[in-house]
Protein backbone atom coordinates (compact mmCIF):
# COMPACT_ATOMS: atom_id res chain seq x y z
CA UNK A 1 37.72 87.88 141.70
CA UNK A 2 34.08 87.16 141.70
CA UNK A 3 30.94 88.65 143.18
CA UNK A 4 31.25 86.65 146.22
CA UNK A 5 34.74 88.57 147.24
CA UNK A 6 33.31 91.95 146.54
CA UNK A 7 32.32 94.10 149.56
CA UNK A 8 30.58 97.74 149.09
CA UNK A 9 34.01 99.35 149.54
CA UNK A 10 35.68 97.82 146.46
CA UNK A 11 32.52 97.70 144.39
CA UNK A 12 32.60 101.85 144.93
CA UNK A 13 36.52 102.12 144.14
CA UNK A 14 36.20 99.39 141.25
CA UNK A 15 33.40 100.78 139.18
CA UNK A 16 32.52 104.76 140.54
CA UNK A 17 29.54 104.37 141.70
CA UNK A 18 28.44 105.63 145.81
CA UNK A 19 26.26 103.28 147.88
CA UNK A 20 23.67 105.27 149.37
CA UNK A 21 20.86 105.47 152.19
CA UNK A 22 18.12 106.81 150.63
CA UNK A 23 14.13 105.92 149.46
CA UNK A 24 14.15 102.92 146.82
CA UNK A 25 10.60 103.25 146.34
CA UNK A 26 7.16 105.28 146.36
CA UNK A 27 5.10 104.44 149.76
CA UNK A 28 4.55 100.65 149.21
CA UNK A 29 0.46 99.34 149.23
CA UNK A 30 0.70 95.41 150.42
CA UNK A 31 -0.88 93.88 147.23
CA UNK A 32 -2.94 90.29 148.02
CA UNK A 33 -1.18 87.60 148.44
CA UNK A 34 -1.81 84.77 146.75
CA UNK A 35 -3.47 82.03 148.45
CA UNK A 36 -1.44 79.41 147.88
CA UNK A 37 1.70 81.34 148.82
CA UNK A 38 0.36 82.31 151.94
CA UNK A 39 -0.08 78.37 152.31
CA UNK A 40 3.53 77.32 150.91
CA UNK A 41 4.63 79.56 153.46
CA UNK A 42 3.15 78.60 156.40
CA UNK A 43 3.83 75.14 155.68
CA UNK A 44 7.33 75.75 155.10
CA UNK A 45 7.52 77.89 158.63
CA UNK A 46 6.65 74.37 160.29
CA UNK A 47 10.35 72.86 159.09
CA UNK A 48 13.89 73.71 160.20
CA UNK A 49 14.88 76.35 157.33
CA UNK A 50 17.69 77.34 158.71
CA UNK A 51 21.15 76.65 155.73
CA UNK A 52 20.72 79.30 152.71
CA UNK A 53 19.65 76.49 150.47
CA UNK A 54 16.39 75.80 152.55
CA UNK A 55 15.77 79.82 152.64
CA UNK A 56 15.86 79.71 148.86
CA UNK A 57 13.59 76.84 148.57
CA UNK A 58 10.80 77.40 151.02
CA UNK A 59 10.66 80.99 151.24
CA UNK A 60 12.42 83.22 148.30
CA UNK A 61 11.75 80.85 145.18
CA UNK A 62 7.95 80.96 146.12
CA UNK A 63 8.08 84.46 146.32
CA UNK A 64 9.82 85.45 143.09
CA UNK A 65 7.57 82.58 141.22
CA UNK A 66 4.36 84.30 142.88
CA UNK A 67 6.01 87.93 141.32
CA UNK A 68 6.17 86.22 138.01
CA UNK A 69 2.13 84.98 138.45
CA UNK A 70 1.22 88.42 139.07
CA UNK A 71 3.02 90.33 136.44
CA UNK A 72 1.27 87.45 133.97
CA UNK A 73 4.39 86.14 133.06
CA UNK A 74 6.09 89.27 132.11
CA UNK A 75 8.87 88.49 134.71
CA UNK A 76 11.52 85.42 134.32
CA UNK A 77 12.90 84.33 137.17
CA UNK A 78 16.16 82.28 136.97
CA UNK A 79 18.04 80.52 140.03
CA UNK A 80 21.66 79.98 140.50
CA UNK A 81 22.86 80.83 136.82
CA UNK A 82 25.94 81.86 135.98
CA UNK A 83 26.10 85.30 135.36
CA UNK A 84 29.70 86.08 133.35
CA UNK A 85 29.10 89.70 132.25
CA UNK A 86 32.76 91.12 132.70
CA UNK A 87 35.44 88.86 133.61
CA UNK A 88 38.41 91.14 133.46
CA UNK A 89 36.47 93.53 136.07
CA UNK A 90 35.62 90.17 138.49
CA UNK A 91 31.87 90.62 137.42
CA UNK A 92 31.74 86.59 137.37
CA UNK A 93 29.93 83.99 138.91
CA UNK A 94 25.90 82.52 139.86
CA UNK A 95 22.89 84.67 140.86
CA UNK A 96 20.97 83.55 143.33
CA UNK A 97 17.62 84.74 141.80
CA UNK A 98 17.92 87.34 138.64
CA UNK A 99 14.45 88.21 137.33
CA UNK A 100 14.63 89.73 133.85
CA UNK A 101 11.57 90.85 131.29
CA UNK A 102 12.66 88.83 128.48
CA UNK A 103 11.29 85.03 128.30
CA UNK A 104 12.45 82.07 130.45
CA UNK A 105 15.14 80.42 127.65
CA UNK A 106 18.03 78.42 127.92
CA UNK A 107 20.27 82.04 128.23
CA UNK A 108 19.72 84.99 129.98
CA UNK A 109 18.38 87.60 128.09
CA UNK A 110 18.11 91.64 128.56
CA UNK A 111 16.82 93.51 129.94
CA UNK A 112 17.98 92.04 133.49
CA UNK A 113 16.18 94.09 136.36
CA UNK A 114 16.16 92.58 139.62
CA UNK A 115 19.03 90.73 141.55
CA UNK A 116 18.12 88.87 144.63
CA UNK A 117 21.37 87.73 147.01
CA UNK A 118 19.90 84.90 149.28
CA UNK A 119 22.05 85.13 152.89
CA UNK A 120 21.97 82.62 155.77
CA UNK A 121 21.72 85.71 158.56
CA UNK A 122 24.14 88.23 156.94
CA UNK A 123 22.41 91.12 155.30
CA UNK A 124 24.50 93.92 155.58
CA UNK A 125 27.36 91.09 154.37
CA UNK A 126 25.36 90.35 151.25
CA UNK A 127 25.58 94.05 150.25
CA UNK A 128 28.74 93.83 148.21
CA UNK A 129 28.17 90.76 146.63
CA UNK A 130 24.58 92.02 145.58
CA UNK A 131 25.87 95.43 144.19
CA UNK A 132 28.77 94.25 142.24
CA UNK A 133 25.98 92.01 140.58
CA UNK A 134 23.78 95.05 139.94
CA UNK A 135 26.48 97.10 138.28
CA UNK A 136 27.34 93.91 136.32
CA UNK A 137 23.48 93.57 135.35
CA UNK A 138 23.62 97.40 134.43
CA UNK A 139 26.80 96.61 131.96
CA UNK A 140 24.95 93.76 130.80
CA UNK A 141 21.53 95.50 129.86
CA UNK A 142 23.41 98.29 128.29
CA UNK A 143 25.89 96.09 126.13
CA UNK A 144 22.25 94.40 124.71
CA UNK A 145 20.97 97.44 124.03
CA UNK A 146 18.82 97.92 127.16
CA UNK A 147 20.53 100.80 128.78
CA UNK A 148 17.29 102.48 130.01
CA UNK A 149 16.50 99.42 132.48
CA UNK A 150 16.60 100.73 136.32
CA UNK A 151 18.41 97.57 137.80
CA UNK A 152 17.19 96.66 141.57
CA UNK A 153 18.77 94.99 144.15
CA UNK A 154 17.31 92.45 147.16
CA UNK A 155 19.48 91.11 149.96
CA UNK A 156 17.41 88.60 151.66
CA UNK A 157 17.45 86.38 154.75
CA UNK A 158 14.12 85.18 154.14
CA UNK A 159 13.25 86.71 157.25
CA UNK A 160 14.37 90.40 156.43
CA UNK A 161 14.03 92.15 152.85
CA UNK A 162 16.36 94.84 151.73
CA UNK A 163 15.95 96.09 148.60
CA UNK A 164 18.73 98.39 146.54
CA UNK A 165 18.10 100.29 143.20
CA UNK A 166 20.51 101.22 140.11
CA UNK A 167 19.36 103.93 138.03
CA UNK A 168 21.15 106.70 135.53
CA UNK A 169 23.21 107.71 137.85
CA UNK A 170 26.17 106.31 139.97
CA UNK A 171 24.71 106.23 143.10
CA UNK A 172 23.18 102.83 144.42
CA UNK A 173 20.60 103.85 147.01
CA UNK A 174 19.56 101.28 149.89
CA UNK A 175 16.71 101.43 151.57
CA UNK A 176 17.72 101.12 155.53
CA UNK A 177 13.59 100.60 155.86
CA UNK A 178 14.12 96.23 155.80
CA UNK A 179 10.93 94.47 154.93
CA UNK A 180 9.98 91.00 156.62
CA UNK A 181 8.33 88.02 156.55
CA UNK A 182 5.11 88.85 157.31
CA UNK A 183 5.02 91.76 155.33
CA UNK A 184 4.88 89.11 152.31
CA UNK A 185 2.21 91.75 150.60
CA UNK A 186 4.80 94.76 150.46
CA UNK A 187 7.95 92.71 149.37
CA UNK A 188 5.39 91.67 146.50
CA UNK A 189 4.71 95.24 145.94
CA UNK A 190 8.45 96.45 145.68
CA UNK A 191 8.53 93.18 143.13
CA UNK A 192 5.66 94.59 141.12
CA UNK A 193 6.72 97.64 141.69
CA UNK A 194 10.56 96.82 139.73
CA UNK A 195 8.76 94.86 136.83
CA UNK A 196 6.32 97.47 135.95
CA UNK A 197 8.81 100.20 136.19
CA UNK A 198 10.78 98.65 133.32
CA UNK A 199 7.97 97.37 131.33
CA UNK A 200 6.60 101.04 131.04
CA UNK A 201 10.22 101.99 129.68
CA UNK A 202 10.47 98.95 127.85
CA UNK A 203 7.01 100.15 126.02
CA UNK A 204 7.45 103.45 125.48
């Protein structure tokens, strides 16, 4: 098994935990948006972005890379890395995006503390796939000695935002609230919003 065969049923029978409705985060305040993100993606709206490949390129990578400018680096950003944390338990496989708050090196480091699942028009599909990653993110902060990291979750169209968080308890809470497109300001905020949280732990 790997994350890509996990649905939200099995990931709640598999590892305990309840996928939730609930609020993932305080009231949201758009923060600027870079100019030349604004630019990258209006110029990208122009072409045919339709495969999950061209979503990734033209819409999410510029955002998560414009998260890592504001944060001043604190936030890595890798793309399509394998992510092996537990084999035996099917947590196996790439990440579409995983930002983490250690440095951009060769291997990904802990903690790990935001997993974004790029999907063609699928969100609610994506659900599984992205919370079997966060629990396997969770098993992976804590086995590195990072256990206090709140892991979130995105599910992302490119069009439509939905973010997920992980914290001490076993309940993964969605927010039904989606984000879009040309709320580019907010989704940066809920970025921001996941980085800082763990940086704040991270320094205490």
């Amino acid at each position: 098994m790997a994350y890509a065969q996990f649905d939200v049923a099995t990931v709640e029978t598999e590892f305990g935990v309840r996928v939730l409705p609930g609020s993932v985060f305080p009231e949201l305040r758009p923060v600027p948006v870079p100019a030349w993100l604004t630019d990258f993606l209006a110029r990208g709206a122009e072409l045919r972005v339709e495969s999950e490949k061209a979503r990734n390129e033209f819409i999410v990578a510029p955002v998560l890379l414009a998260v890592r400018e504001l944060t001043g680096g604190r936030a890595a950003v890798f793309s399509g890395e394998r992510f092996d944390v537990d084999p035996a338990a099917g947590l196996i496989g790439e990440c579409d995006f995983l930002l983490t708050l250690a440095p951009a090196v060769p291997i990904i480091r802990a903690p790990a503390v935001v997993v974004v699942e790029a999907k063609r028009q699928d969100i609610a599909g994506g659900l599984g796939q992205c919370t079997a990653q966060m629990v396997a993110a969770r098993r992976f902060n804590v086995r590195n000695g990072r256990a206090p990291a709140t892991v979130y979750g995105c599910v992302t169209t490119g069009e439509e935002w939905q973010f997920l968080r992980l914290a001490d308890d076993p309940v993964i809470t969605y927010d039904p609230a989606r984000l879009y497109r040309n709320e580019v300001g907010r989704i940066l905020a809920a970025f921001l919003h996941a980085v800082a949280e763990n940086a704040a732990v991270a320094a205490a």
